[in-house]
C-alpha atoms as a PDB file:
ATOM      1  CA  UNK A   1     -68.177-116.212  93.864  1.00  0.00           C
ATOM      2  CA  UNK A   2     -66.784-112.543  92.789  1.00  0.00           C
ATOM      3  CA  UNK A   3     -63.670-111.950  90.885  1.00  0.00           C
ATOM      4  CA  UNK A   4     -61.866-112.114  94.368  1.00  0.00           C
ATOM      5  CA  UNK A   5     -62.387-115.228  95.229  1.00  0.00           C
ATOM      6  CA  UNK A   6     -65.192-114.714  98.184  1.00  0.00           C
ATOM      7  CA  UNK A   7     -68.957-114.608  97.748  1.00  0.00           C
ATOM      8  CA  UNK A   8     -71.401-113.049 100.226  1.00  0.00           C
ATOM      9  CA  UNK A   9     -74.591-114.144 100.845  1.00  0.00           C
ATOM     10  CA  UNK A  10     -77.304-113.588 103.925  1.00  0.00           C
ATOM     11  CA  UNK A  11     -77.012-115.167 107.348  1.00  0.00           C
ATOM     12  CA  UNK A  12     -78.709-118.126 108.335  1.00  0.00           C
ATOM     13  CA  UNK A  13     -79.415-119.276 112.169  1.00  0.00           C
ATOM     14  CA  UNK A  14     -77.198-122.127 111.693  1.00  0.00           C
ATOM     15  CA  UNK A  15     -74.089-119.739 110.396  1.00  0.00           C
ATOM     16  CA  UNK A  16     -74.438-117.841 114.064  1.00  0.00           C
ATOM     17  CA  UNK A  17     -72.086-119.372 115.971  1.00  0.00           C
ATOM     18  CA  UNK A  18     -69.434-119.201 113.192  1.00  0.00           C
ATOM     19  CA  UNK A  19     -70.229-115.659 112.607  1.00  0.00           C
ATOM     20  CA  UNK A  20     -69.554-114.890 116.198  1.00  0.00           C
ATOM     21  CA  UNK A  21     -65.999-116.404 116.091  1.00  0.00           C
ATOM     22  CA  UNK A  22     -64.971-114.603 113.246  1.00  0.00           C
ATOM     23  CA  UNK A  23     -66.515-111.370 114.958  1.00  0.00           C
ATOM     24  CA  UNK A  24     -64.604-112.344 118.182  1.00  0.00           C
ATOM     25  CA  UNK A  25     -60.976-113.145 116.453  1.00  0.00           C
ATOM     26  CA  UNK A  26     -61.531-109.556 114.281  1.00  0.00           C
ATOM     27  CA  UNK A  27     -61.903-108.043 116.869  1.00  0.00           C
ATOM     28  CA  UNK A  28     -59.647-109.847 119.299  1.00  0.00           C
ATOM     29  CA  UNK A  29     -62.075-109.904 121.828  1.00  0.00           C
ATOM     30  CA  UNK A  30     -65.560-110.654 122.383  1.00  0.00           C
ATOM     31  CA  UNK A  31     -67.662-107.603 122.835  1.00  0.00           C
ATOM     32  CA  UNK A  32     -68.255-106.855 119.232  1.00  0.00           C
ATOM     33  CA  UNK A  33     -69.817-110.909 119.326  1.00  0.00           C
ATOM     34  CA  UNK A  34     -71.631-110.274 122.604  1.00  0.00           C
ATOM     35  CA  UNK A  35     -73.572-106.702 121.166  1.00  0.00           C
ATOM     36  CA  UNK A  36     -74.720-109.102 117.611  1.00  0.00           C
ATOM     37  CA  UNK A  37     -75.755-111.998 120.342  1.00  0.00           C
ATOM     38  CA  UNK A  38     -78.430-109.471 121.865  1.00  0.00           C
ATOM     39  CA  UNK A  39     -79.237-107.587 118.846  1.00  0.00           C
ATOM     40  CA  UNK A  40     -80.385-111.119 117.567  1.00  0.00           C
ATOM     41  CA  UNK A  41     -81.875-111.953 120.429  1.00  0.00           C
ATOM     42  CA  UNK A  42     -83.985-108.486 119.977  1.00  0.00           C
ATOM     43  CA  UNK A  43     -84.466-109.388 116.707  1.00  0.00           C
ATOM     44  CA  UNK A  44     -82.858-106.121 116.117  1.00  0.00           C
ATOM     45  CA  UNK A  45     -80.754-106.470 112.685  1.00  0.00           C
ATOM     46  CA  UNK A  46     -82.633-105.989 109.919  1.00  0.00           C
ATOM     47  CA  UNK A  47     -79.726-106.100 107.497  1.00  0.00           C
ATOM     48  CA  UNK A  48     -77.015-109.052 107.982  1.00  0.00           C
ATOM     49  CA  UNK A  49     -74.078-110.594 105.087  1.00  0.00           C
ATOM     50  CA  UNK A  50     -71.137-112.751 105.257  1.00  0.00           C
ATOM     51  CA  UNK A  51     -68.710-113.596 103.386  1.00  0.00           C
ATOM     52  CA  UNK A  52     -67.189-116.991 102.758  1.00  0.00           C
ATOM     53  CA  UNK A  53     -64.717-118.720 100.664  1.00  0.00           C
ATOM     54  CA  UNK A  54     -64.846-122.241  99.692  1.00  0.00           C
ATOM     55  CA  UNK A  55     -68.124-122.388 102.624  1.00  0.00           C
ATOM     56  CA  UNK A  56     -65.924-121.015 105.291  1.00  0.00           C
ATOM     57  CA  UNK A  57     -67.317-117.792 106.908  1.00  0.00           C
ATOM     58  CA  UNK A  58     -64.401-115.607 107.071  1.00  0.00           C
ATOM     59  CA  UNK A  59     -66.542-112.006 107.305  1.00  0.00           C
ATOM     60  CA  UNK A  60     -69.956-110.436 108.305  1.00  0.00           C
ATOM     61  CA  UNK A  61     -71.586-106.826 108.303  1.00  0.00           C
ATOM     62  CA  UNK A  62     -74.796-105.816 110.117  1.00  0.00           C
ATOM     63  CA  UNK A  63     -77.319-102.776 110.063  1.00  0.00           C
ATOM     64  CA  UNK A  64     -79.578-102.525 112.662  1.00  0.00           C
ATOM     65  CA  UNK A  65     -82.367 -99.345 113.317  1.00  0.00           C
ATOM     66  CA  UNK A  66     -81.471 -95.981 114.502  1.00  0.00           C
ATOM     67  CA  UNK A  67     -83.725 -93.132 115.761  1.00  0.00           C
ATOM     68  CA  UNK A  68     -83.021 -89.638 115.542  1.00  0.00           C
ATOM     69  CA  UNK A  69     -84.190 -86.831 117.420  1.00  0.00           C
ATOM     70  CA  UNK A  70     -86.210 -84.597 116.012  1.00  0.00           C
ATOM     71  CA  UNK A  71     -87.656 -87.832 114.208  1.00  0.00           C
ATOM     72  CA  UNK A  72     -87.435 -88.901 110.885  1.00  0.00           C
ATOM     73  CA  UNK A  73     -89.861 -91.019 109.485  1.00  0.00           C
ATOM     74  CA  UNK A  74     -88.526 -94.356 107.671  1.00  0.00           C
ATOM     75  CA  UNK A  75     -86.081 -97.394 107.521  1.00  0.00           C
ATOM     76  CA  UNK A  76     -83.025 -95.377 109.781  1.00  0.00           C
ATOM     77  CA  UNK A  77     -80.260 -98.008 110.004  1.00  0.00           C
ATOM     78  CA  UNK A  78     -76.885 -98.339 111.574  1.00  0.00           C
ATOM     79  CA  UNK A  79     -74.098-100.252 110.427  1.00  0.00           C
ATOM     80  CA  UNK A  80     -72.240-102.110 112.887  1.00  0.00           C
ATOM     81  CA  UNK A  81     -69.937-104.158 113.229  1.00  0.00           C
ATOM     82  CA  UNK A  82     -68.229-104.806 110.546  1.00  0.00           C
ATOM     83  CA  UNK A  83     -65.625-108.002 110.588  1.00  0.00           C
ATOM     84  CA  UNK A  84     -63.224-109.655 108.311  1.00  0.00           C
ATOM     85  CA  UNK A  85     -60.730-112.626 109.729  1.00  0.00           C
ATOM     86  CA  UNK A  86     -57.475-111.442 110.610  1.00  0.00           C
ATOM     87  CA  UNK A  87     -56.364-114.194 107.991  1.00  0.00           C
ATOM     88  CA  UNK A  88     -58.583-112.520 105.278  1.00  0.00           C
ATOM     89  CA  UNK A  89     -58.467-108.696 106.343  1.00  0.00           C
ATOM     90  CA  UNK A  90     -57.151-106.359 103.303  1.00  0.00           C
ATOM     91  CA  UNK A  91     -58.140-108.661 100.025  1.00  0.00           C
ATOM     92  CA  UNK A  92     -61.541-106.708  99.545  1.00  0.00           C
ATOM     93  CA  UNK A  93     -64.262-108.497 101.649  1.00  0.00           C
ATOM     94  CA  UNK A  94     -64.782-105.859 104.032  1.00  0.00           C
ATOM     95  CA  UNK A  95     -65.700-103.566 100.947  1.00  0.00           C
ATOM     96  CA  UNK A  96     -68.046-106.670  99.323  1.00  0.00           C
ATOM     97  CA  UNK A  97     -69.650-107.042 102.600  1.00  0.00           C
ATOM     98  CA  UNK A  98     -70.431-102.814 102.517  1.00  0.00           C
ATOM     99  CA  UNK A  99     -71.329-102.826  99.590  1.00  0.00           C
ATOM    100  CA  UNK A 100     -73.761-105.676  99.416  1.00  0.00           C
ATOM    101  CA  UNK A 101     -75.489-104.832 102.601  1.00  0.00           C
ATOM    102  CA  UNK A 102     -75.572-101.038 101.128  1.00  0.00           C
ATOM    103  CA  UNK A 103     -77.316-102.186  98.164  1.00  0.00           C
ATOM    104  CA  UNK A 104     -79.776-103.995 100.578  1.00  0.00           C
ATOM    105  CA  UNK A 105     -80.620-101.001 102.317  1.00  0.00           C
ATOM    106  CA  UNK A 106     -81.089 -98.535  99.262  1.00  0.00           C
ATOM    107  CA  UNK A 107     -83.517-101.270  97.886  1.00  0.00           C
ATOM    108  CA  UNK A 108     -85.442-101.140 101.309  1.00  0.00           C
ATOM    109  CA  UNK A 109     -85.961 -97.359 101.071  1.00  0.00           C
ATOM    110  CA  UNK A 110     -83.065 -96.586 104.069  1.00  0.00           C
ATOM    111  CA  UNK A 111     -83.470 -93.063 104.476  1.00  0.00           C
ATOM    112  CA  UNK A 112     -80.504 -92.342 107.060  1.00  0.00           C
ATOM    113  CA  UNK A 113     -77.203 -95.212 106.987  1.00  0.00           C
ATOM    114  CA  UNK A 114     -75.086 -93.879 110.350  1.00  0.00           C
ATOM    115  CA  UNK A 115     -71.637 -95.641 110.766  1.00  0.00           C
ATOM    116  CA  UNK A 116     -68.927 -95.114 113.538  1.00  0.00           C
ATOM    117  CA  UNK A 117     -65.937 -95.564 111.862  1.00  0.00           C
ATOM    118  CA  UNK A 118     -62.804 -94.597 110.018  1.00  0.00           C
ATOM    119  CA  UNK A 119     -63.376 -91.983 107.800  1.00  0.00           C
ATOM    120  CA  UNK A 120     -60.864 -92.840 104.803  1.00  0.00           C
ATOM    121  CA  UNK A 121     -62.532 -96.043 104.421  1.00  0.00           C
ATOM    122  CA  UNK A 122     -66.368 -95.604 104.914  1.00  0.00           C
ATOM    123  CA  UNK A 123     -66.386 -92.386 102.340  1.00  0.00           C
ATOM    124  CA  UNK A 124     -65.253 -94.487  99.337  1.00  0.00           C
ATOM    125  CA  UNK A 125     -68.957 -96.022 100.244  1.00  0.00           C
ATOM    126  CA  UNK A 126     -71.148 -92.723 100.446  1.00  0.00           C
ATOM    127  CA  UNK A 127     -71.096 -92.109 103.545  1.00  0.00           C
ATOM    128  CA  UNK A 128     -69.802 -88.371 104.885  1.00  0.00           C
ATOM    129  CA  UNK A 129     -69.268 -86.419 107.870  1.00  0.00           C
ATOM    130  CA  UNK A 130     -72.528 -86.401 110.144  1.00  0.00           C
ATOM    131  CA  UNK A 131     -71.851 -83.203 111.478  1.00  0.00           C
ATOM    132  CA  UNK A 132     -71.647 -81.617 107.873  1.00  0.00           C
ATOM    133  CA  UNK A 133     -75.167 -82.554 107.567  1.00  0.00           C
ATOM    134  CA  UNK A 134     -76.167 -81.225 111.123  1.00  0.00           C
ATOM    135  CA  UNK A 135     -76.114 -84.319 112.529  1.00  0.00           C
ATOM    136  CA  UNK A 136     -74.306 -85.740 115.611  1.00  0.00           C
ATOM    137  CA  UNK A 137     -74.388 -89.095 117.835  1.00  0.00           C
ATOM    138  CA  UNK A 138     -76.028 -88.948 120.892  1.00  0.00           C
ATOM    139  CA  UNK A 139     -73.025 -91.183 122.716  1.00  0.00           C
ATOM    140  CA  UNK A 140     -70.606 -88.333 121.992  1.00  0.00           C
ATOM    141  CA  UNK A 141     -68.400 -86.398 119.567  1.00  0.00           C
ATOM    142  CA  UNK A 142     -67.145 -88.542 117.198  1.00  0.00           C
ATOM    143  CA  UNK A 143     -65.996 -86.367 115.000  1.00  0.00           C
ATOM    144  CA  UNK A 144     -65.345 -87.182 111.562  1.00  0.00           C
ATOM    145  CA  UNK A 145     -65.628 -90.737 112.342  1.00  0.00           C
ATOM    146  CA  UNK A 146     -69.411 -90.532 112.484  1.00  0.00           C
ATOM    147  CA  UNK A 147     -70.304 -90.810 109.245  1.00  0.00           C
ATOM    148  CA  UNK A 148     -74.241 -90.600 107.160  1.00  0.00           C
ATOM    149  CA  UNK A 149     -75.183 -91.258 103.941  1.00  0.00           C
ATOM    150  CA  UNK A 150     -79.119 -90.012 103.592  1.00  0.00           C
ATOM    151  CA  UNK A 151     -81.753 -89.316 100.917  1.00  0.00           C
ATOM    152  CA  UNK A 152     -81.939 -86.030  98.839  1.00  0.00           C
ATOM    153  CA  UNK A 153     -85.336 -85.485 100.633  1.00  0.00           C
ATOM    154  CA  UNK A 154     -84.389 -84.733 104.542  1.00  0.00           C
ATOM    155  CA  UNK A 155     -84.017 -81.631 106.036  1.00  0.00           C
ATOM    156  CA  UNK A 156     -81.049 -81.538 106.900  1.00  0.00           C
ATOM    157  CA  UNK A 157     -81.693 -77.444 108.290  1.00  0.00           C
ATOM    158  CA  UNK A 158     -82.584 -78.448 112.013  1.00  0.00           C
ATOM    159  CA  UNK A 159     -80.062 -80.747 113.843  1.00  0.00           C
ATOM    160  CA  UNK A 160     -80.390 -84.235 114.677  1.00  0.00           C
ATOM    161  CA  UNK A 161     -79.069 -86.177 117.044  1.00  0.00           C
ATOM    162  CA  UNK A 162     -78.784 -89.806 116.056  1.00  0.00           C
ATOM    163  CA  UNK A 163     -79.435 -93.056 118.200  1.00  0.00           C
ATOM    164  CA  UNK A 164     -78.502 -96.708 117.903  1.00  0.00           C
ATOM    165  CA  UNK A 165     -80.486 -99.407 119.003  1.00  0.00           C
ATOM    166  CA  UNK A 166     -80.477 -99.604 122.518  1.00  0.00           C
ATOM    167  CA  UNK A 167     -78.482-102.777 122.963  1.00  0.00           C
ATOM    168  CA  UNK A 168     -75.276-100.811 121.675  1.00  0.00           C
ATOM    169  CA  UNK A 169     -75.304 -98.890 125.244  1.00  0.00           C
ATOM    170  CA  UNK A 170     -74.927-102.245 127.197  1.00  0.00           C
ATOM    171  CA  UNK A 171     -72.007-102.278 125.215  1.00  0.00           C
ATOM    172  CA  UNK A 172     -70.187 -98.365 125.469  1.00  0.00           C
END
């Protein structure tokens, strides 16, 4: 357990069901639960943590693999969704549960991390305008919401247009 109180740890197949209620309630409905149901079932996430407190799941992060085209060679992941319990939203798990899987994917060799989201959050982690990299998401224009963090060794001269896993269009 950290200094604030939770501690995060990998998921197991027996923590899935939890996982998906606390995706569900942050969420306050279910599509965010549905899109990790077939990404398991595609074996599709390569990175997963939750957290708990006292052995009750009350968060959960996920990065599965992106493409890009032109390609880039390597580990290109995406991270989505990220969910805290309503009853446990703004005490720091959400960053623990970036953090940790961040750490996961550096030590993997992740060349490209994409994440859709809000921008004065996801920079304190890395992660920086796509488009300031010439770099876009092939769904649409995010804008500053789409955010990268990538190695010091990609070319970041031609553009790119990045791709999630195909189970995230069942779900746009």
């Amino acid at each position: 357990m950290n200094a604030l109180g939770h501690s995060i740890r990998k998921v197991k197949a027996e923590d899935h069901e939890t996982v998906l209620s606390v995706i569900t309630a942050a969420f306050e409905q279910p599509d965010e639960a549905n899109l990790v149901k077939r990404l398991w079932a595609e074996n599709a996430i390569k990175v997963e943590r939750l957290a708990e407190i006292g052995g009750v799941v009350v968060g959960y992060c996920a990065f599965s693999p992106i493409t890009t085209t032109p390609d880039i060679a390597g580990n290109l992941l995406g991270l989505a969704p990220l969910a805290v319990a309503p009853t446990h939203q703004r005490q720091g798990i959400g960053n623990s549960l970036v953090e940790s899987g961040l750490a996961v994917c550096k030590r993997n060799k992740a060349r490209l991390i994409a994440v859709l989201g809000e921008p004065e959050y996801y920079t304190r982690f890395g992660f920086a305008r796509a488009s300031d990299y010439n770099m876009r998401w092939a769904a649409l224009d995010a804008g500053d919401a789409f955010q990268i963090i990538l190695d010091d060794n990609l070319d970041t001269e031609k553009a790119h247009v990045i791709q999630y896993h195909p189970v995230f269009d069942e779900f746009s």
